[in-house]
PDB file of N, CA and C in Angstrom:
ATOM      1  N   UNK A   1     -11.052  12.059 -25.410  1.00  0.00           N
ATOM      2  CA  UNK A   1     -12.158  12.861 -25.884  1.00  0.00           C
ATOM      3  C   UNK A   1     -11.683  14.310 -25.976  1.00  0.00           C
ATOM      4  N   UNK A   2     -11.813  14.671 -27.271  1.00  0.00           N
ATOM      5  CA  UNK A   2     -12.010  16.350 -27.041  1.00  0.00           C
ATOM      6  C   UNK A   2     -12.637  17.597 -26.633  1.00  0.00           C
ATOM      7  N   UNK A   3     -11.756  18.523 -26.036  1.00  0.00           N
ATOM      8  CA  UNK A   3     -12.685  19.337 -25.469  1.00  0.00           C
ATOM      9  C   UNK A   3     -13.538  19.952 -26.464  1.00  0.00           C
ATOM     10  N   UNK A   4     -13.555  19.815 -27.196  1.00  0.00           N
ATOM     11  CA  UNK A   4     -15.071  20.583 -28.520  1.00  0.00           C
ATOM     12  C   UNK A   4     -16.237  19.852 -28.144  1.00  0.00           C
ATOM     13  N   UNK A   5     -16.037  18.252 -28.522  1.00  0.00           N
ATOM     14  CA  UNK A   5     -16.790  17.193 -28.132  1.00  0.00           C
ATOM     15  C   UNK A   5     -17.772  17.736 -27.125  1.00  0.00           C
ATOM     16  N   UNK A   6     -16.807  17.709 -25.704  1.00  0.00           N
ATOM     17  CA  UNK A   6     -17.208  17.778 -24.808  1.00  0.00           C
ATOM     18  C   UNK A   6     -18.529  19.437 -24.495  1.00  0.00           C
ATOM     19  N   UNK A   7     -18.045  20.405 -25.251  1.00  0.00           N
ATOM     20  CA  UNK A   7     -18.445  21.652 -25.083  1.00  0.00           C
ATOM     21  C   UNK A   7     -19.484  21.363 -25.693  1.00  0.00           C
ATOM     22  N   UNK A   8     -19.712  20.496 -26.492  1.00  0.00           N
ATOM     23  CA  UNK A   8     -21.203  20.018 -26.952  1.00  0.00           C
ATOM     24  C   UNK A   8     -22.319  19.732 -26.369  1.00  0.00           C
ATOM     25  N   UNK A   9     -21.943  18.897 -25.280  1.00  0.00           N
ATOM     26  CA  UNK A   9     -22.705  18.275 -24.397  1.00  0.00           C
ATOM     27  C   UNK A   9     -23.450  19.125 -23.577  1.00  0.00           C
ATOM     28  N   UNK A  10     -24.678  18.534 -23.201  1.00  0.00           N
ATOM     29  CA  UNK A  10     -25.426  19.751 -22.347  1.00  0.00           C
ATOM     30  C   UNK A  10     -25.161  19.220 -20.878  1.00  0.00           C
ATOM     31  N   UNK A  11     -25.890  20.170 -20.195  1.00  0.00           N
ATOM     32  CA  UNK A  11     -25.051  19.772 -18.333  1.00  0.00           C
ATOM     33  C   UNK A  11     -25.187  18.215 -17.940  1.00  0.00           C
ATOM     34  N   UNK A  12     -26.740  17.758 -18.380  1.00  0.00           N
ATOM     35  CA  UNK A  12     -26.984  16.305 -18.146  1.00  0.00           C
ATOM     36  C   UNK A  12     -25.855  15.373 -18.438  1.00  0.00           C
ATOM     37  N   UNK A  13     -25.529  15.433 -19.870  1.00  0.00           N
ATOM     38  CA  UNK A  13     -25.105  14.958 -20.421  1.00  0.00           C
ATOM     39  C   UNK A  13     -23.421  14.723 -20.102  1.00  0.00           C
ATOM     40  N   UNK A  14     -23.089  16.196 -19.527  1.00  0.00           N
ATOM     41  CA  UNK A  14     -21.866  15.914 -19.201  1.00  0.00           C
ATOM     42  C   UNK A  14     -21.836  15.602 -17.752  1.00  0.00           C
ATOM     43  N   UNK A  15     -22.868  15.708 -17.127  1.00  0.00           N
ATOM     44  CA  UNK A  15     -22.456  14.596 -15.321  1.00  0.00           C
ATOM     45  C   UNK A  15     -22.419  13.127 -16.003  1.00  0.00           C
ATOM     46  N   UNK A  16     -23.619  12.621 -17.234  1.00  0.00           N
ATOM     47  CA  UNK A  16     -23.441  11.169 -17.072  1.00  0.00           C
ATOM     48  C   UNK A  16     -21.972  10.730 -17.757  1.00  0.00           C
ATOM     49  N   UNK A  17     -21.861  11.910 -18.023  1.00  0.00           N
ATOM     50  CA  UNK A  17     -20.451  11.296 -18.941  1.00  0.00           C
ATOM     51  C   UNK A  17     -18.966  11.568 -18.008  1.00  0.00           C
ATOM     52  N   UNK A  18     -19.239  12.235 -17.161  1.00  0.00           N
ATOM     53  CA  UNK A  18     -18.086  12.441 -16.047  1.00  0.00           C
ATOM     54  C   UNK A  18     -18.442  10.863 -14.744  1.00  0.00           C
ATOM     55  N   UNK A  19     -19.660  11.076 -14.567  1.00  0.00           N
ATOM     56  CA  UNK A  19     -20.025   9.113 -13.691  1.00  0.00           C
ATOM     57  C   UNK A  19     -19.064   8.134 -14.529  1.00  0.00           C
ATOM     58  N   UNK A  20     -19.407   7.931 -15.915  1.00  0.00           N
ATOM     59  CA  UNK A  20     -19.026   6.744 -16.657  1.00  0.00           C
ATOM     60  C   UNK A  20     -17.720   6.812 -17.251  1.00  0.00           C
ATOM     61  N   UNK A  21     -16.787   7.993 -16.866  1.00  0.00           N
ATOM     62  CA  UNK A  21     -15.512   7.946 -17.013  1.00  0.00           C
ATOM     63  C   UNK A  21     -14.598   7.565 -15.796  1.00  0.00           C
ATOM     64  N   UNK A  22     -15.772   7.757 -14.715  1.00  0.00           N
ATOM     65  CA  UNK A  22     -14.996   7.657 -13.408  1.00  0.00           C
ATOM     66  C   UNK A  22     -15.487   5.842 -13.033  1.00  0.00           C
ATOM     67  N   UNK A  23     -16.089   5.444 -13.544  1.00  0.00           N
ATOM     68  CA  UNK A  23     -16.712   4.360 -13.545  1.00  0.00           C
ATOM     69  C   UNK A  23     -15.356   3.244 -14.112  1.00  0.00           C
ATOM     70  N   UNK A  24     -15.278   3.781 -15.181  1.00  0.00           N
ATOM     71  CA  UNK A  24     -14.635   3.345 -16.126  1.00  0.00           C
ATOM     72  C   UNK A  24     -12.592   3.440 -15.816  1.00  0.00           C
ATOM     73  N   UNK A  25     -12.423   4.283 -14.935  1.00  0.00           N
ATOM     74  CA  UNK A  25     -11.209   4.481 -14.306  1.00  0.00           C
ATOM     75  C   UNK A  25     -11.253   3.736 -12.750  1.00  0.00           C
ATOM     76  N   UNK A  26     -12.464   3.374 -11.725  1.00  0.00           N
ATOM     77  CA  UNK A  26     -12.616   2.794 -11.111  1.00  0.00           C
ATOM     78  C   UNK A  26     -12.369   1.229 -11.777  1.00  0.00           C
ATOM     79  N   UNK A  27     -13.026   1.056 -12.282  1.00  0.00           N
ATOM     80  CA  UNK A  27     -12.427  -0.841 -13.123  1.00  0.00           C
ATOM     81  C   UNK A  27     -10.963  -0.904 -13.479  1.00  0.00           C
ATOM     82  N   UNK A  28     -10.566   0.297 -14.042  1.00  0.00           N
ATOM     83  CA  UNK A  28      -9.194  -0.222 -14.539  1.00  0.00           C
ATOM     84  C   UNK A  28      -7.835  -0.531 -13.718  1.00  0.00           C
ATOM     85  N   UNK A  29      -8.509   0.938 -12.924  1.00  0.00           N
ATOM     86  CA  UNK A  29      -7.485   0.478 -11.274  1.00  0.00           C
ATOM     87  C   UNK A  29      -7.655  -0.672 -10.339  1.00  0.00           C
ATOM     88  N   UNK A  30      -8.826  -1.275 -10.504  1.00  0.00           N
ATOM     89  CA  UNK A  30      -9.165  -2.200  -9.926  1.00  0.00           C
ATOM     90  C   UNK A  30      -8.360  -3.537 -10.614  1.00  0.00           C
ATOM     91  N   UNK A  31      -8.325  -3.539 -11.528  1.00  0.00           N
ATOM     92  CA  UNK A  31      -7.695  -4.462 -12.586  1.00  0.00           C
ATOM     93  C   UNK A  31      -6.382  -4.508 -12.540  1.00  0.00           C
ATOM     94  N   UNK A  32      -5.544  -3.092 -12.446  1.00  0.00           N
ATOM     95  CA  UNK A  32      -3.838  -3.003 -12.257  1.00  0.00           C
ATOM     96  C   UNK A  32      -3.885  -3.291 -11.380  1.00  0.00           C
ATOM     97  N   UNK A  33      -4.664  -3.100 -10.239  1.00  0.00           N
ATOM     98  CA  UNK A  33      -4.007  -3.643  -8.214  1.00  0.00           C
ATOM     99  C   UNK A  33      -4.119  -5.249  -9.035  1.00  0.00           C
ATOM    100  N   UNK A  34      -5.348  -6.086  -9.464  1.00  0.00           N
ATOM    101  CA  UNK A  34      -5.157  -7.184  -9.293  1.00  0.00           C
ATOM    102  C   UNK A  34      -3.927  -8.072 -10.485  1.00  0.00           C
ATOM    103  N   UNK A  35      -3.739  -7.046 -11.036  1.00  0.00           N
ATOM    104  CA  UNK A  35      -2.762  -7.839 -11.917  1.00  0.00           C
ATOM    105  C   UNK A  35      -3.060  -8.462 -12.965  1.00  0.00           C
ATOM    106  N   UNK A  36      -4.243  -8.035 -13.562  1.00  0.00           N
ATOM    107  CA  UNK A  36      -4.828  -8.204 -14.480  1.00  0.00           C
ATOM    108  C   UNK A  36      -4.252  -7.231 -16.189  1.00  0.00           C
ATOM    109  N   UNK A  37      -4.284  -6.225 -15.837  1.00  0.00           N
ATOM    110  CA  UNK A  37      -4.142  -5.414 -17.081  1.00  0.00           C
ATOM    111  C   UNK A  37      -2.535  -4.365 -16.387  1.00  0.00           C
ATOM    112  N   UNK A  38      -1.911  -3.615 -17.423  1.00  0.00           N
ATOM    113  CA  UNK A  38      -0.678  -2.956 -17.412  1.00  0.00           C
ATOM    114  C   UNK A  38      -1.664  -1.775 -18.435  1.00  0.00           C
ATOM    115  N   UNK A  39      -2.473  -1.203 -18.592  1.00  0.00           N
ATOM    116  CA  UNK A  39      -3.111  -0.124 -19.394  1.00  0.00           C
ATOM    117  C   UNK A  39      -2.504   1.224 -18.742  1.00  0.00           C
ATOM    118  N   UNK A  40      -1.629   1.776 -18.135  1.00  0.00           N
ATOM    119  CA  UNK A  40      -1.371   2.874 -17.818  1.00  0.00           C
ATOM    120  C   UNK A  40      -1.587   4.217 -18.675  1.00  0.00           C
ATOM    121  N   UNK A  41      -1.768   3.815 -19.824  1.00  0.00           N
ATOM    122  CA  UNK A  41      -1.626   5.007 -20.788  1.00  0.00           C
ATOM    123  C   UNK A  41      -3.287   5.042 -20.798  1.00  0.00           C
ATOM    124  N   UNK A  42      -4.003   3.938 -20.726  1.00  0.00           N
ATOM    125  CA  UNK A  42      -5.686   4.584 -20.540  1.00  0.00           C
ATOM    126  C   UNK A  42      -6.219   4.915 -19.432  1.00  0.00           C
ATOM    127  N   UNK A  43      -5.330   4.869 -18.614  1.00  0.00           N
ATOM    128  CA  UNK A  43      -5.673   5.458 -16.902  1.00  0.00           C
ATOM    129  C   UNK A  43      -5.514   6.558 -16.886  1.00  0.00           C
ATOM    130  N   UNK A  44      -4.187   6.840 -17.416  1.00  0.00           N
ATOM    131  CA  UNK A  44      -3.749   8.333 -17.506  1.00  0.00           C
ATOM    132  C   UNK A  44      -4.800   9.320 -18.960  1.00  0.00           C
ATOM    133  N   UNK A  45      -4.899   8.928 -19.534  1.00  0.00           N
ATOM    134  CA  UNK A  45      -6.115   9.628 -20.800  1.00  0.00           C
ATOM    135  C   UNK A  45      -7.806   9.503 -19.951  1.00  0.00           C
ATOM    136  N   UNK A  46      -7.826   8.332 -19.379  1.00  0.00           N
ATOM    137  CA  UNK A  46      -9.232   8.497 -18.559  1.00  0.00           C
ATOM    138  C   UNK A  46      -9.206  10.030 -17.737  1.00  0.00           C
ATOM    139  N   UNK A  47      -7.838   9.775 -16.565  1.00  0.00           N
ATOM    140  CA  UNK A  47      -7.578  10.924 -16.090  1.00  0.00           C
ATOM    141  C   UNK A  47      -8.030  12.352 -16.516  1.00  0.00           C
ATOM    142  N   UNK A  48      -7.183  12.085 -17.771  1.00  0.00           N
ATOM    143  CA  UNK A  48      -7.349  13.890 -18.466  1.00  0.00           C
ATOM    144  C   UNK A  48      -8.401  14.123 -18.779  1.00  0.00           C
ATOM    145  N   UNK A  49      -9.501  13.146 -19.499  1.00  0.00           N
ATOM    146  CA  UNK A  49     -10.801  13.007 -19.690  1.00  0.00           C
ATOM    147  C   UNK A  49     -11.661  13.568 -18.664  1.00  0.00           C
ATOM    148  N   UNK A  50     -11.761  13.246 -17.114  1.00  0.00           N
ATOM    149  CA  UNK A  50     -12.085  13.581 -16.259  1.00  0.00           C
ATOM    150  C   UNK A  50     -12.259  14.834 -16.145  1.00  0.00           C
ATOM    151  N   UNK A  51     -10.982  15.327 -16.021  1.00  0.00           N
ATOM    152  CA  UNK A  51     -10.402  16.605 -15.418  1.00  0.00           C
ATOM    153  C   UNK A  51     -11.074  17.807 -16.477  1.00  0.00           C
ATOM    154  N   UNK A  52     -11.137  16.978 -18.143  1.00  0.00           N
ATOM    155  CA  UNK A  52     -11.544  18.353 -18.837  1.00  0.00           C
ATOM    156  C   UNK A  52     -12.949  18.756 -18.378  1.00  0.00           C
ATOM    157  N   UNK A  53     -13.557  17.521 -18.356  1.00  0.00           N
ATOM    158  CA  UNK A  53     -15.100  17.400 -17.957  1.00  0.00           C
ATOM    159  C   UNK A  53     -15.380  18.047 -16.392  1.00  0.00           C
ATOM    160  N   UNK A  54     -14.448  18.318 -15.814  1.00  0.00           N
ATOM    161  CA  UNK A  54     -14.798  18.677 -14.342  1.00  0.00           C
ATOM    162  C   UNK A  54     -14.496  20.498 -14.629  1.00  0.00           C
ATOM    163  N   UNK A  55     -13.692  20.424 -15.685  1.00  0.00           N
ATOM    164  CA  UNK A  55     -13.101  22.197 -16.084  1.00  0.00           C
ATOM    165  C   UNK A  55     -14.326  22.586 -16.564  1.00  0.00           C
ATOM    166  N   UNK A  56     -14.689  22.165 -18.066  1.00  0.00           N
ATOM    167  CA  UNK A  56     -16.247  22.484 -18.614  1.00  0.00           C
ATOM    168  C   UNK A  56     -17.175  23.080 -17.334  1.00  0.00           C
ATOM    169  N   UNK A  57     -17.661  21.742 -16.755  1.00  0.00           N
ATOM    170  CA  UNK A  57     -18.333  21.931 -15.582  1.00  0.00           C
ATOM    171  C   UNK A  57     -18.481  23.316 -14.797  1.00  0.00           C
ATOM    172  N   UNK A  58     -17.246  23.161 -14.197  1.00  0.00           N
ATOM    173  CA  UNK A  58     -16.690  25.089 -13.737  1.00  0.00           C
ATOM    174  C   UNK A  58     -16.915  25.620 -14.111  1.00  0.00           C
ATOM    175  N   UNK A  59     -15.995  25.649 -15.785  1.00  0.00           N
ATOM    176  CA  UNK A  59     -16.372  27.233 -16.608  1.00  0.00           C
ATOM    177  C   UNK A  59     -18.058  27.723 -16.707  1.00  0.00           C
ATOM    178  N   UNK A  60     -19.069  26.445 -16.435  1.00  0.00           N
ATOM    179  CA  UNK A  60     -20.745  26.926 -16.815  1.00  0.00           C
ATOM    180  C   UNK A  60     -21.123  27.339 -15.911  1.00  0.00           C
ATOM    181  N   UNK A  61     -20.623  26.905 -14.650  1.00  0.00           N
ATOM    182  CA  UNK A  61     -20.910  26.677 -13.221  1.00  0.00           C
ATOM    183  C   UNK A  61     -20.411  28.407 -13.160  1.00  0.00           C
ATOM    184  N   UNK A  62     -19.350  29.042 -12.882  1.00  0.00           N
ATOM    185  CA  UNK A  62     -18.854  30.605 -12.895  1.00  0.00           C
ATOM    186  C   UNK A  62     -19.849  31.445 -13.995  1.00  0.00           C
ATOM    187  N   UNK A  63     -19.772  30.748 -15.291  1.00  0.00           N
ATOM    188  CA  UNK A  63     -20.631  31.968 -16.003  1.00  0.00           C
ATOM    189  C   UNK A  63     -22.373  31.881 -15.571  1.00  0.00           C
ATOM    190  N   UNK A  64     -23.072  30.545 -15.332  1.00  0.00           N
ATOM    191  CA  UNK A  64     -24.148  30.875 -14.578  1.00  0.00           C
ATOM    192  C   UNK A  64     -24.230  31.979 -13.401  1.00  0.00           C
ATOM    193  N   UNK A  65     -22.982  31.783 -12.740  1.00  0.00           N
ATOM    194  CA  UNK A  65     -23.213  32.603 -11.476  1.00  0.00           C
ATOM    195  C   UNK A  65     -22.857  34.180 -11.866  1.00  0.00           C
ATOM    196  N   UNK A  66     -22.090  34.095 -12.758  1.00  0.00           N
ATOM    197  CA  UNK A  66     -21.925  35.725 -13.435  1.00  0.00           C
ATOM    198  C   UNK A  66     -22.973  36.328 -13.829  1.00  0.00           C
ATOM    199  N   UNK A  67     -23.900  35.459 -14.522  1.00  0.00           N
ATOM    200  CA  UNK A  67     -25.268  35.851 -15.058  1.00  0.00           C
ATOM    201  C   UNK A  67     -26.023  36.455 -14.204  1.00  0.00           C
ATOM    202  N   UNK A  68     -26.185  35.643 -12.662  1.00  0.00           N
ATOM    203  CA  UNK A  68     -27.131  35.998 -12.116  1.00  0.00           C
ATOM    204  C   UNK A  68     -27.183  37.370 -11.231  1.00  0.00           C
ATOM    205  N   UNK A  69     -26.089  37.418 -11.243  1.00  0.00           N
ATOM    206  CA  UNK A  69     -25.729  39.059 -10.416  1.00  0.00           C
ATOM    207  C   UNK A  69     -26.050  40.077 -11.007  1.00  0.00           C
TER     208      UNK A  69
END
């Protein structure tokens, strides 16, 4: 997912979408321990997915708090 995408999203929108990526990286690891799937390259893109969505998060999270001072 791209971060534009993502800058779209309003706050709701981006917790349910940070749950259902982590949701979604919870199954897959669950799946490589059992020996089910070799997907490493969508574990690792889930990953980054995460991480942009947790940055977004921050960056609103700091400029709210800039605002309020």
């Amino acid at each position: 997912m791209k971060s534009d995408k993502i800058r779209n999203l309003t706050d709701v929108e981006l917790h349910n979408q940070e749950h259902e990526l982590a949701d979604q990286l919870f199954k897959l690891k669950f799946q490589l321990n059992m020996g089910q799937t070799e997907s490493l390259k969508k574990i690792r893109g889930l990953r980054k997915d995460i991480a942009r969505v947790k940055t977004i998060q921050g960056e609103r999270d700091r400029a709210a708090a800039t605002e309020k001072r």
